[in-house]
PDB file of N, CA and C in Angstrom:
ATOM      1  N   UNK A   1       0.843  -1.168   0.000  1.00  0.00           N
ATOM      2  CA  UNK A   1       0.000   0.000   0.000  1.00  0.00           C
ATOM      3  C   UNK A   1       0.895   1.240   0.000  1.00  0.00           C
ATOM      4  N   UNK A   2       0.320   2.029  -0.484  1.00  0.00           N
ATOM      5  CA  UNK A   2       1.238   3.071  -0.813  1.00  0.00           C
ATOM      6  C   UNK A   2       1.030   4.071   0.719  1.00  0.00           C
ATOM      7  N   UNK A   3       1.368   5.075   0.584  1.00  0.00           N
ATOM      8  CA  UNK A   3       1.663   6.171   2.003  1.00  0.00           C
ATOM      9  C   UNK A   3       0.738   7.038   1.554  1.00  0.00           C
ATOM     10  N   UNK A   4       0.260   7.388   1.247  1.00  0.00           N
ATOM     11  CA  UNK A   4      -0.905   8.557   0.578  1.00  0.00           C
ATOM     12  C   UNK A   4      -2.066   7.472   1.267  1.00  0.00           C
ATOM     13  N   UNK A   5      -2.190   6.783   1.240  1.00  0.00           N
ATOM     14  CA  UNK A   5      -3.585   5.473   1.392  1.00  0.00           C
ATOM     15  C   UNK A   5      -3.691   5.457   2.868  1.00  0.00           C
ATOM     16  N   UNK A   6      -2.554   4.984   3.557  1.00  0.00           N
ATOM     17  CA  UNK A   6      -2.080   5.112   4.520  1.00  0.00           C
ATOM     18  C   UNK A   6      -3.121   6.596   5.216  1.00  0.00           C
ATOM     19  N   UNK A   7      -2.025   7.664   5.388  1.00  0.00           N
ATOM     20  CA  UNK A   7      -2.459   8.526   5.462  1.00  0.00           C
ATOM     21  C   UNK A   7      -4.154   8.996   5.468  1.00  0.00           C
ATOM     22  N   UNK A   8      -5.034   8.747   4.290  1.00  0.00           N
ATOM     23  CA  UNK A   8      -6.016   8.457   4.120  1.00  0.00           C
ATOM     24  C   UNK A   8      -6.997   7.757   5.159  1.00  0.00           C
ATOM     25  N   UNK A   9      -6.360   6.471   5.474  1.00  0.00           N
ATOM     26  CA  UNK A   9      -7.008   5.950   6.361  1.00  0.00           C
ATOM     27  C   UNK A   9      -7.202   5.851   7.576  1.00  0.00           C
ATOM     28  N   UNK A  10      -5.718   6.146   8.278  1.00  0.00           N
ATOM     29  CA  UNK A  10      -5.951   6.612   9.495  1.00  0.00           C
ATOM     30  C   UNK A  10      -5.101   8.000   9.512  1.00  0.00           C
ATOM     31  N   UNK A  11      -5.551   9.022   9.288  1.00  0.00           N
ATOM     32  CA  UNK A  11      -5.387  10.318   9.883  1.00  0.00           C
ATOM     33  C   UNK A  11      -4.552  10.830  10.983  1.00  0.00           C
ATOM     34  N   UNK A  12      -3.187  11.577  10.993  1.00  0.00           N
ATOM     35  CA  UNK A  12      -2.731  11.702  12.162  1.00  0.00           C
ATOM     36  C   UNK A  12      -2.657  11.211  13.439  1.00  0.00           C
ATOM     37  N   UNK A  13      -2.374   9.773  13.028  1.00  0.00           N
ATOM     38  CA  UNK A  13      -2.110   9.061  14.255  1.00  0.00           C
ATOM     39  C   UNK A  13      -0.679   8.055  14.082  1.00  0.00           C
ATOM     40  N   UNK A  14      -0.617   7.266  15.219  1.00  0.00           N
ATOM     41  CA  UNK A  14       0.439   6.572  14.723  1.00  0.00           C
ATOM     42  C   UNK A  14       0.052   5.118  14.169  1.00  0.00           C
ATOM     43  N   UNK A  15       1.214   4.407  13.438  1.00  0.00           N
ATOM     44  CA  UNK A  15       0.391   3.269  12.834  1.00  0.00           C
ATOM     45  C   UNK A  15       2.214   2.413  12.728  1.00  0.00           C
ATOM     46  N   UNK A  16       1.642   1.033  12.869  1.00  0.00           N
ATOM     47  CA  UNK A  16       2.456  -0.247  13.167  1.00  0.00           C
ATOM     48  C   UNK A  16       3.044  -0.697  11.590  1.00  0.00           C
ATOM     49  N   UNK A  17       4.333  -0.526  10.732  1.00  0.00           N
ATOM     50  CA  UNK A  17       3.671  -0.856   9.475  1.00  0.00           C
ATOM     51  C   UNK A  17       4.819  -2.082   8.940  1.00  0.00           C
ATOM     52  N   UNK A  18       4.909  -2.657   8.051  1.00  0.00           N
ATOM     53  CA  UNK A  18       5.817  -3.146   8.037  1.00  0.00           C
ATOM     54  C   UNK A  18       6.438  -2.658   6.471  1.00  0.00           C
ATOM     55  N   UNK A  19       7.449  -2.599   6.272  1.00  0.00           N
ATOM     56  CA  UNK A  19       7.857  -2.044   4.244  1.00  0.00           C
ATOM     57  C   UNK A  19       8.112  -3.454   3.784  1.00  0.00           C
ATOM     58  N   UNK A  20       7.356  -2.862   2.703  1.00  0.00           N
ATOM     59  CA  UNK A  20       7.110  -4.123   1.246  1.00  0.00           C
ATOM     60  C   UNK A  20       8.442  -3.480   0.445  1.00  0.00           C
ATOM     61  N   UNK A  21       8.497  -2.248   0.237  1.00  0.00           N
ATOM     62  CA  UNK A  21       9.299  -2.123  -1.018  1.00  0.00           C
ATOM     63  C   UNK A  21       9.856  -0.189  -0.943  1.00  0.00           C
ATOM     64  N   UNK A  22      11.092  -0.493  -1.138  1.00  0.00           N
ATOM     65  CA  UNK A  22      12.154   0.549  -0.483  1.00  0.00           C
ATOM     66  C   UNK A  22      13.237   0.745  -1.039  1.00  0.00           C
ATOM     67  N   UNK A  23      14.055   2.257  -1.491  1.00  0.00           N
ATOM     68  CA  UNK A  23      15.575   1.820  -1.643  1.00  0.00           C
ATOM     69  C   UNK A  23      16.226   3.008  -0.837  1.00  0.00           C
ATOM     70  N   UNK A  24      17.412   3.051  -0.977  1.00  0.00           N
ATOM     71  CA  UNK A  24      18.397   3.217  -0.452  1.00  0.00           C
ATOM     72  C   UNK A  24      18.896   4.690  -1.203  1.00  0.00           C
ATOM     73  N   UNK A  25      19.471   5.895  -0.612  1.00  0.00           N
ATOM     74  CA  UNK A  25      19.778   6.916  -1.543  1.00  0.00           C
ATOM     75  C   UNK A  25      20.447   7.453  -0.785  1.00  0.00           C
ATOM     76  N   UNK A  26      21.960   7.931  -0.268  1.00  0.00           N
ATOM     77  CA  UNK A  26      22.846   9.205   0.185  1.00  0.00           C
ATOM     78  C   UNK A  26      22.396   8.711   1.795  1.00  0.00           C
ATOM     79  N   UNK A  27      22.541   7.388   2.359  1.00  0.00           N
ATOM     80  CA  UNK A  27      22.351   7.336   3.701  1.00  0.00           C
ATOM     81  C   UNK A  27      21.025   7.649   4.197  1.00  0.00           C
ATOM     82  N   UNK A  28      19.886   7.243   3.321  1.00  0.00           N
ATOM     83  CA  UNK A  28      18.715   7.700   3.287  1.00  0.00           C
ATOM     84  C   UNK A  28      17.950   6.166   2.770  1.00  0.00           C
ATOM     85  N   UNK A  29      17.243   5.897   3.667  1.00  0.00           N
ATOM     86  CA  UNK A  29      16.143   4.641   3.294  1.00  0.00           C
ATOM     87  C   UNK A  29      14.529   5.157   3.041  1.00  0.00           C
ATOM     88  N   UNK A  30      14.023   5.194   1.317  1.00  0.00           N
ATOM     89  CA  UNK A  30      13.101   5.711   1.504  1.00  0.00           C
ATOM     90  C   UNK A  30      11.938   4.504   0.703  1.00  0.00           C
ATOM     91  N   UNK A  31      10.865   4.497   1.947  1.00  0.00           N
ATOM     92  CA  UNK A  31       9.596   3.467   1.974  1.00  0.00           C
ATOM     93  C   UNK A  31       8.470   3.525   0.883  1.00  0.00           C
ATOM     94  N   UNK A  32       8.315   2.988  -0.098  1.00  0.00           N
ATOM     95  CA  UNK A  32       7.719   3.473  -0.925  1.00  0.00           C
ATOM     96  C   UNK A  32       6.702   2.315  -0.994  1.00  0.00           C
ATOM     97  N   UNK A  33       6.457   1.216  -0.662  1.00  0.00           N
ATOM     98  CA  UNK A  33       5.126   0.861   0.230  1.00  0.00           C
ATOM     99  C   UNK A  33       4.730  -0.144   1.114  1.00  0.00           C
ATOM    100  N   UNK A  34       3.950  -0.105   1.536  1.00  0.00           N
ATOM    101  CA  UNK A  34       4.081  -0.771   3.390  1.00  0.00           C
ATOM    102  C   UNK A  34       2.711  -2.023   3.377  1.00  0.00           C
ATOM    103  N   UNK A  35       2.686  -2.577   4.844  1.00  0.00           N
ATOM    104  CA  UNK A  35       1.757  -3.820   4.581  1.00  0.00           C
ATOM    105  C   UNK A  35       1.330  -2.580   6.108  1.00  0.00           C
ATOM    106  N   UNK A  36       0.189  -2.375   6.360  1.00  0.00           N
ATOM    107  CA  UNK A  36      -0.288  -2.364   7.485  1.00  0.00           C
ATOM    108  C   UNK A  36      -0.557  -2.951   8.604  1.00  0.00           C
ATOM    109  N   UNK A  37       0.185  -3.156   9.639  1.00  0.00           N
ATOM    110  CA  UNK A  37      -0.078  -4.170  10.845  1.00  0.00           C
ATOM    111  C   UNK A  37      -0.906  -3.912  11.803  1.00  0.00           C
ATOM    112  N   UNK A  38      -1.179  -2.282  12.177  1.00  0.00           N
ATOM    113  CA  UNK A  38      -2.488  -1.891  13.131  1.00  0.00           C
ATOM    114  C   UNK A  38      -1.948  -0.526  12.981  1.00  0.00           C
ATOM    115  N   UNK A  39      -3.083   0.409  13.469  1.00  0.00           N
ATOM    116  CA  UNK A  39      -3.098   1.549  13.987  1.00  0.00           C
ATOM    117  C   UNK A  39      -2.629   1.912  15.754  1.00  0.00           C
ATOM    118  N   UNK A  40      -1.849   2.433  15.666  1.00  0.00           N
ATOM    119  CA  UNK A  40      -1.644   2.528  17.381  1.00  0.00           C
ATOM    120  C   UNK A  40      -2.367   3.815  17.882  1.00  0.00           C
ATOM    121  N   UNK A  41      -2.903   3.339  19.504  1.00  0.00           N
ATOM    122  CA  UNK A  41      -3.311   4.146  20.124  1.00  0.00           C
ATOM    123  C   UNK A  41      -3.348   5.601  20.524  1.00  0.00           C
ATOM    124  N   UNK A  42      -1.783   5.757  21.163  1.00  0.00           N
ATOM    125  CA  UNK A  42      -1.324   7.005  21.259  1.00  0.00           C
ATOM    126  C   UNK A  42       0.299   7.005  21.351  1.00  0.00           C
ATOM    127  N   UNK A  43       0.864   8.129  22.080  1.00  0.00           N
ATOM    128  CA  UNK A  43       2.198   8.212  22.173  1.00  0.00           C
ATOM    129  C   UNK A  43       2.924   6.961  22.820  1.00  0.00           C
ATOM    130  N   UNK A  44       2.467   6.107  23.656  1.00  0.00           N
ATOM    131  CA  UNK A  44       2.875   5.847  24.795  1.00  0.00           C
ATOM    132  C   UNK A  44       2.812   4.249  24.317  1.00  0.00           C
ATOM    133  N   UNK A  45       1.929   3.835  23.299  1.00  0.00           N
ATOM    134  CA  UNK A  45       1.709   2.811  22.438  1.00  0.00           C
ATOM    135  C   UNK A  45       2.870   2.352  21.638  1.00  0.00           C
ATOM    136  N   UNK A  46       2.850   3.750  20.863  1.00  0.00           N
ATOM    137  CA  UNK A  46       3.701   3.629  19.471  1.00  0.00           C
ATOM    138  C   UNK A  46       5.474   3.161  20.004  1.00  0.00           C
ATOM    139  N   UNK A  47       5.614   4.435  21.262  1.00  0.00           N
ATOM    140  CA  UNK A  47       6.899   4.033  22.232  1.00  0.00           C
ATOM    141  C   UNK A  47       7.486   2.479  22.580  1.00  0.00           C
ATOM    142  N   UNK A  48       6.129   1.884  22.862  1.00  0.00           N
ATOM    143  CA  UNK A  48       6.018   0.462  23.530  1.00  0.00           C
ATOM    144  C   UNK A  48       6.535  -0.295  21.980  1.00  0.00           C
ATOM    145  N   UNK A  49       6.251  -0.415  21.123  1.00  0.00           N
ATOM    146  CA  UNK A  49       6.398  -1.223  19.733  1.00  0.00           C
ATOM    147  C   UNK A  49       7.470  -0.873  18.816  1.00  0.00           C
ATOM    148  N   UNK A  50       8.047   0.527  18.781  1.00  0.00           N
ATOM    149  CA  UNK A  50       8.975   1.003  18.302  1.00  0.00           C
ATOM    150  C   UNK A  50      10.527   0.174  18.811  1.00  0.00           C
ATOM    151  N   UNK A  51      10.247   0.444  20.737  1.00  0.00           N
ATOM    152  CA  UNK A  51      11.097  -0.906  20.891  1.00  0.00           C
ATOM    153  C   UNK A  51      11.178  -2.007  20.499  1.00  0.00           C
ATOM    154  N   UNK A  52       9.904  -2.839  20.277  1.00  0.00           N
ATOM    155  CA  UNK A  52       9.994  -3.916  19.916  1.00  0.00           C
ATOM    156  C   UNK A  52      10.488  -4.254  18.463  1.00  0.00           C
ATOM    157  N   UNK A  53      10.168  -3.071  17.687  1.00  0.00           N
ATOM    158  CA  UNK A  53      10.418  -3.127  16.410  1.00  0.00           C
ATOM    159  C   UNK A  53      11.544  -3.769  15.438  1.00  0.00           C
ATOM    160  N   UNK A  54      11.471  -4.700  14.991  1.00  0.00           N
ATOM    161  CA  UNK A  54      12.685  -5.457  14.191  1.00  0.00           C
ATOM    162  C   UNK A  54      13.033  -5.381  12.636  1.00  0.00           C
ATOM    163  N   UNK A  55      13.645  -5.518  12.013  1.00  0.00           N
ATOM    164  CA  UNK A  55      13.682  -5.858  10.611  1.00  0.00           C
ATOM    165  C   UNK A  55      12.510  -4.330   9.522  1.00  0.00           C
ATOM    166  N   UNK A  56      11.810  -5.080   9.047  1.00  0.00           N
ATOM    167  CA  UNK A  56      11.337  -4.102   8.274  1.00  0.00           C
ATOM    168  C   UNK A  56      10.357  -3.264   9.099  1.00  0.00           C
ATOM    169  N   UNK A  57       9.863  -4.091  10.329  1.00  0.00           N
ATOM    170  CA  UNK A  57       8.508  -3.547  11.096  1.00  0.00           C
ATOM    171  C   UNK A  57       9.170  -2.162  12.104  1.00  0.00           C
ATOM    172  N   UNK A  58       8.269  -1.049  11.809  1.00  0.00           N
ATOM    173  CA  UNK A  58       8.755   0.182  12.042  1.00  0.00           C
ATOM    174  C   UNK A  58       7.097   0.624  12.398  1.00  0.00           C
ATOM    175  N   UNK A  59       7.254   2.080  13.539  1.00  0.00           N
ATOM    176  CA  UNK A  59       6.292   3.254  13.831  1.00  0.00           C
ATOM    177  C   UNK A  59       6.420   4.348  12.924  1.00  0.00           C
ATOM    178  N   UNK A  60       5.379   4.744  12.727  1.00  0.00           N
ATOM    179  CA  UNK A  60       5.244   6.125  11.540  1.00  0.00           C
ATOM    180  C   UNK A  60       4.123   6.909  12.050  1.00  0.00           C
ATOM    181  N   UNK A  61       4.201   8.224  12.175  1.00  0.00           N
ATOM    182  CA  UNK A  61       3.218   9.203  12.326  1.00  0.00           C
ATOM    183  C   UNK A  61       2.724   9.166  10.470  1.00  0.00           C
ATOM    184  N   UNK A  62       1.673   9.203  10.413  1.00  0.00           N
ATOM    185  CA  UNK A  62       0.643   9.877   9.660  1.00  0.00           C
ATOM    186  C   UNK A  62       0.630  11.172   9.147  1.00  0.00           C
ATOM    187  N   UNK A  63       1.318  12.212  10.102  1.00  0.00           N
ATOM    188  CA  UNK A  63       0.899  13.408   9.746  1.00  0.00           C
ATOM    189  C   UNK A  63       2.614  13.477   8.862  1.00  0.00           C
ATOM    190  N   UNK A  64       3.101  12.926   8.242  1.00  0.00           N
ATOM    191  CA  UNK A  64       4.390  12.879   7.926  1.00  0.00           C
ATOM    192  C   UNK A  64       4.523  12.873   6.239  1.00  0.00           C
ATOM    193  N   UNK A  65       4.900  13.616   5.532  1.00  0.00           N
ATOM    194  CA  UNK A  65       4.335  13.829   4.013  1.00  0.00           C
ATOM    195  C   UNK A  65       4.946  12.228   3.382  1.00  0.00           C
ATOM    196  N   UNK A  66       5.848  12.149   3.399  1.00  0.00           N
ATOM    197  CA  UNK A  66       6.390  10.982   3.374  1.00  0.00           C
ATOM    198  C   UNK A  66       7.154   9.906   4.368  1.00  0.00           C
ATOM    199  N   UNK A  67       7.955   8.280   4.421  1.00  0.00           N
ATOM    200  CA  UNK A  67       8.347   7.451   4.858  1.00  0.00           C
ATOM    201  C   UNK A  67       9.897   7.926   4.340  1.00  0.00           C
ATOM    202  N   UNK A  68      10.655   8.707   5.276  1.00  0.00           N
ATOM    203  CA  UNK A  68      12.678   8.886   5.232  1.00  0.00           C
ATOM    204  C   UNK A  68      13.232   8.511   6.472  1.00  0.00           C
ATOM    205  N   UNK A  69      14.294   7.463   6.382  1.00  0.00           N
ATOM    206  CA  UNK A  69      14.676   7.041   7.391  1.00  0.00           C
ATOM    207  C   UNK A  69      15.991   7.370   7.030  1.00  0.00           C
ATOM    208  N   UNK A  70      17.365   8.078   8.057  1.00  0.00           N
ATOM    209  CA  UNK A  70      18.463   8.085   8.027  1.00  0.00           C
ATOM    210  C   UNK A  70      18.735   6.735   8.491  1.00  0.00           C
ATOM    211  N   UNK A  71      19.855   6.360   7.742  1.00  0.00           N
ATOM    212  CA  UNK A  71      20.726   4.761   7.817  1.00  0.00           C
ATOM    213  C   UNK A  71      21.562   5.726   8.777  1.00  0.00           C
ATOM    214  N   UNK A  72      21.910   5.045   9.903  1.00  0.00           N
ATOM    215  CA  UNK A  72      22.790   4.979  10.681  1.00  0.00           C
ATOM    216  C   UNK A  72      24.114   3.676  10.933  1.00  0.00           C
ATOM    217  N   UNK A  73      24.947   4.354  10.413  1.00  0.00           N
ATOM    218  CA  UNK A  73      25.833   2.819  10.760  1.00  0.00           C
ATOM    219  C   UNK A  73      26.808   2.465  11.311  1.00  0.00           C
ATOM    220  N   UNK A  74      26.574   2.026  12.088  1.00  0.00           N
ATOM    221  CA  UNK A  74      27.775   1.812  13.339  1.00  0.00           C
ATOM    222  C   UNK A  74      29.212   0.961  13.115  1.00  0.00           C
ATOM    223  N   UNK A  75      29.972   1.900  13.961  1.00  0.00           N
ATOM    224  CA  UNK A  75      31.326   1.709  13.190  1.00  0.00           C
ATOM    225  C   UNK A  75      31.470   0.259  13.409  1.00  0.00           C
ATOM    226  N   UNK A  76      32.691  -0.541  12.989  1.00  0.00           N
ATOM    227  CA  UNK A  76      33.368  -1.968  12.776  1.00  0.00           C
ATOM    228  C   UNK A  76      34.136  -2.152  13.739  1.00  0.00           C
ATOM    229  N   UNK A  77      34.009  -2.817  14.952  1.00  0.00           N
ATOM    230  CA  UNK A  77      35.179  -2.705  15.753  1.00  0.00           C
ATOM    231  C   UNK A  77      36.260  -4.034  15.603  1.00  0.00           C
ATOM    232  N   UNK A  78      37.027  -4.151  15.375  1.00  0.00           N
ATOM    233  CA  UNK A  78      37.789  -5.357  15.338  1.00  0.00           C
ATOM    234  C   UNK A  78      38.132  -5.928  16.809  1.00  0.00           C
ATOM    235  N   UNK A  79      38.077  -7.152  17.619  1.00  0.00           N
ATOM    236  CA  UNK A  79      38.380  -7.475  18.396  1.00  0.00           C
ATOM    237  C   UNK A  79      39.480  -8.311  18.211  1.00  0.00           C
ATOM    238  N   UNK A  80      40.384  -8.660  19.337  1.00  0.00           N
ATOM    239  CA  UNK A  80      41.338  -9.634  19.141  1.00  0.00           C
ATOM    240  C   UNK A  80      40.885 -10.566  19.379  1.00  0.00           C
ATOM    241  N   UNK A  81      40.943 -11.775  18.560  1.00  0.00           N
ATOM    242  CA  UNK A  81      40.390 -13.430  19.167  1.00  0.00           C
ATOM    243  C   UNK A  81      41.550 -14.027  20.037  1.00  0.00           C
ATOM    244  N   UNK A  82      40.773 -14.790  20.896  1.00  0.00           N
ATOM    245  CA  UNK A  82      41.144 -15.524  22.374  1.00  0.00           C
ATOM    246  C   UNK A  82      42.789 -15.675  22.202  1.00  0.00           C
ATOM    247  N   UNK A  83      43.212 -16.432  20.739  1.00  0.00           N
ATOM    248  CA  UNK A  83      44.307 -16.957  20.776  1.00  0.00           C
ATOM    249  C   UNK A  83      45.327 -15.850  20.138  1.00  0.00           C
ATOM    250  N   UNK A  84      44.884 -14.663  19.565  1.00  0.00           N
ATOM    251  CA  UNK A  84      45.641 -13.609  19.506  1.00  0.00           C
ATOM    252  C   UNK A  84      46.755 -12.849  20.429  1.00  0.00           C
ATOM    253  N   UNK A  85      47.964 -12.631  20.472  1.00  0.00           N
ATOM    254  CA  UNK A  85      48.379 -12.427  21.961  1.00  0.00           C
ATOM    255  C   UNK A  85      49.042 -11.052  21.860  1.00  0.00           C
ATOM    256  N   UNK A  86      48.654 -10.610  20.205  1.00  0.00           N
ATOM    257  CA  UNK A  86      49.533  -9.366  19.466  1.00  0.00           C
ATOM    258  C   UNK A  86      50.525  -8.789  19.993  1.00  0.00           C
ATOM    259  N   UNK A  87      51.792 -10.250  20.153  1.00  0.00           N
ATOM    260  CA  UNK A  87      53.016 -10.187  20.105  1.00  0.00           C
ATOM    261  C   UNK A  87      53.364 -10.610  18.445  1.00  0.00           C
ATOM    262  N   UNK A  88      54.581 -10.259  17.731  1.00  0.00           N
ATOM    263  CA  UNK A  88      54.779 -10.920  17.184  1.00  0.00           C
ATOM    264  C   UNK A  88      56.228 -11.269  16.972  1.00  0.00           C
TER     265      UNK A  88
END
């Protein structure tokens, strides 16, 4: 479903959604259309599920012209393994 539909249907609120279909642009993930999983209640709802939120399933306000997510990406840390003693 597209985000205009969305929007449409539930009105400035928040809503549970999951993305069907999306790409990628300048560190920018943008949602171009979603499966609907529910409408959430209020602030305190959306908070509760946002944590829970995994993989594609994400919170979205409604009142939002479009779906832009900044990619955030966390640096690479290299660890030494057990048998490493970085003598050499």
């Amino acid at each position: 479903m597209r985000w205009e539909k969305v929007q449409e249907i539930y009105p400035n609120q928040f809503v549970l959604l999951q993305s069907l279909k999306s790409h990628v642009e300048a560190d920018k993930k943008y949602i171009e259309e979603v499966a609907i999983i529910r409408p959430l209640e209020d602030e305190r709802e959306a908070t509760k599920e946002l944590l829970k939120a995994k993989g594609d399933r994400f919170v979205y306000h409604t009142s939002k012209p479009s779906i832009v997510m900044e990619i955030i990406r966390k640096p690479n840390i290299r660890r030494k393994a057990p048998n490493e003693s970085g003598v050499h």
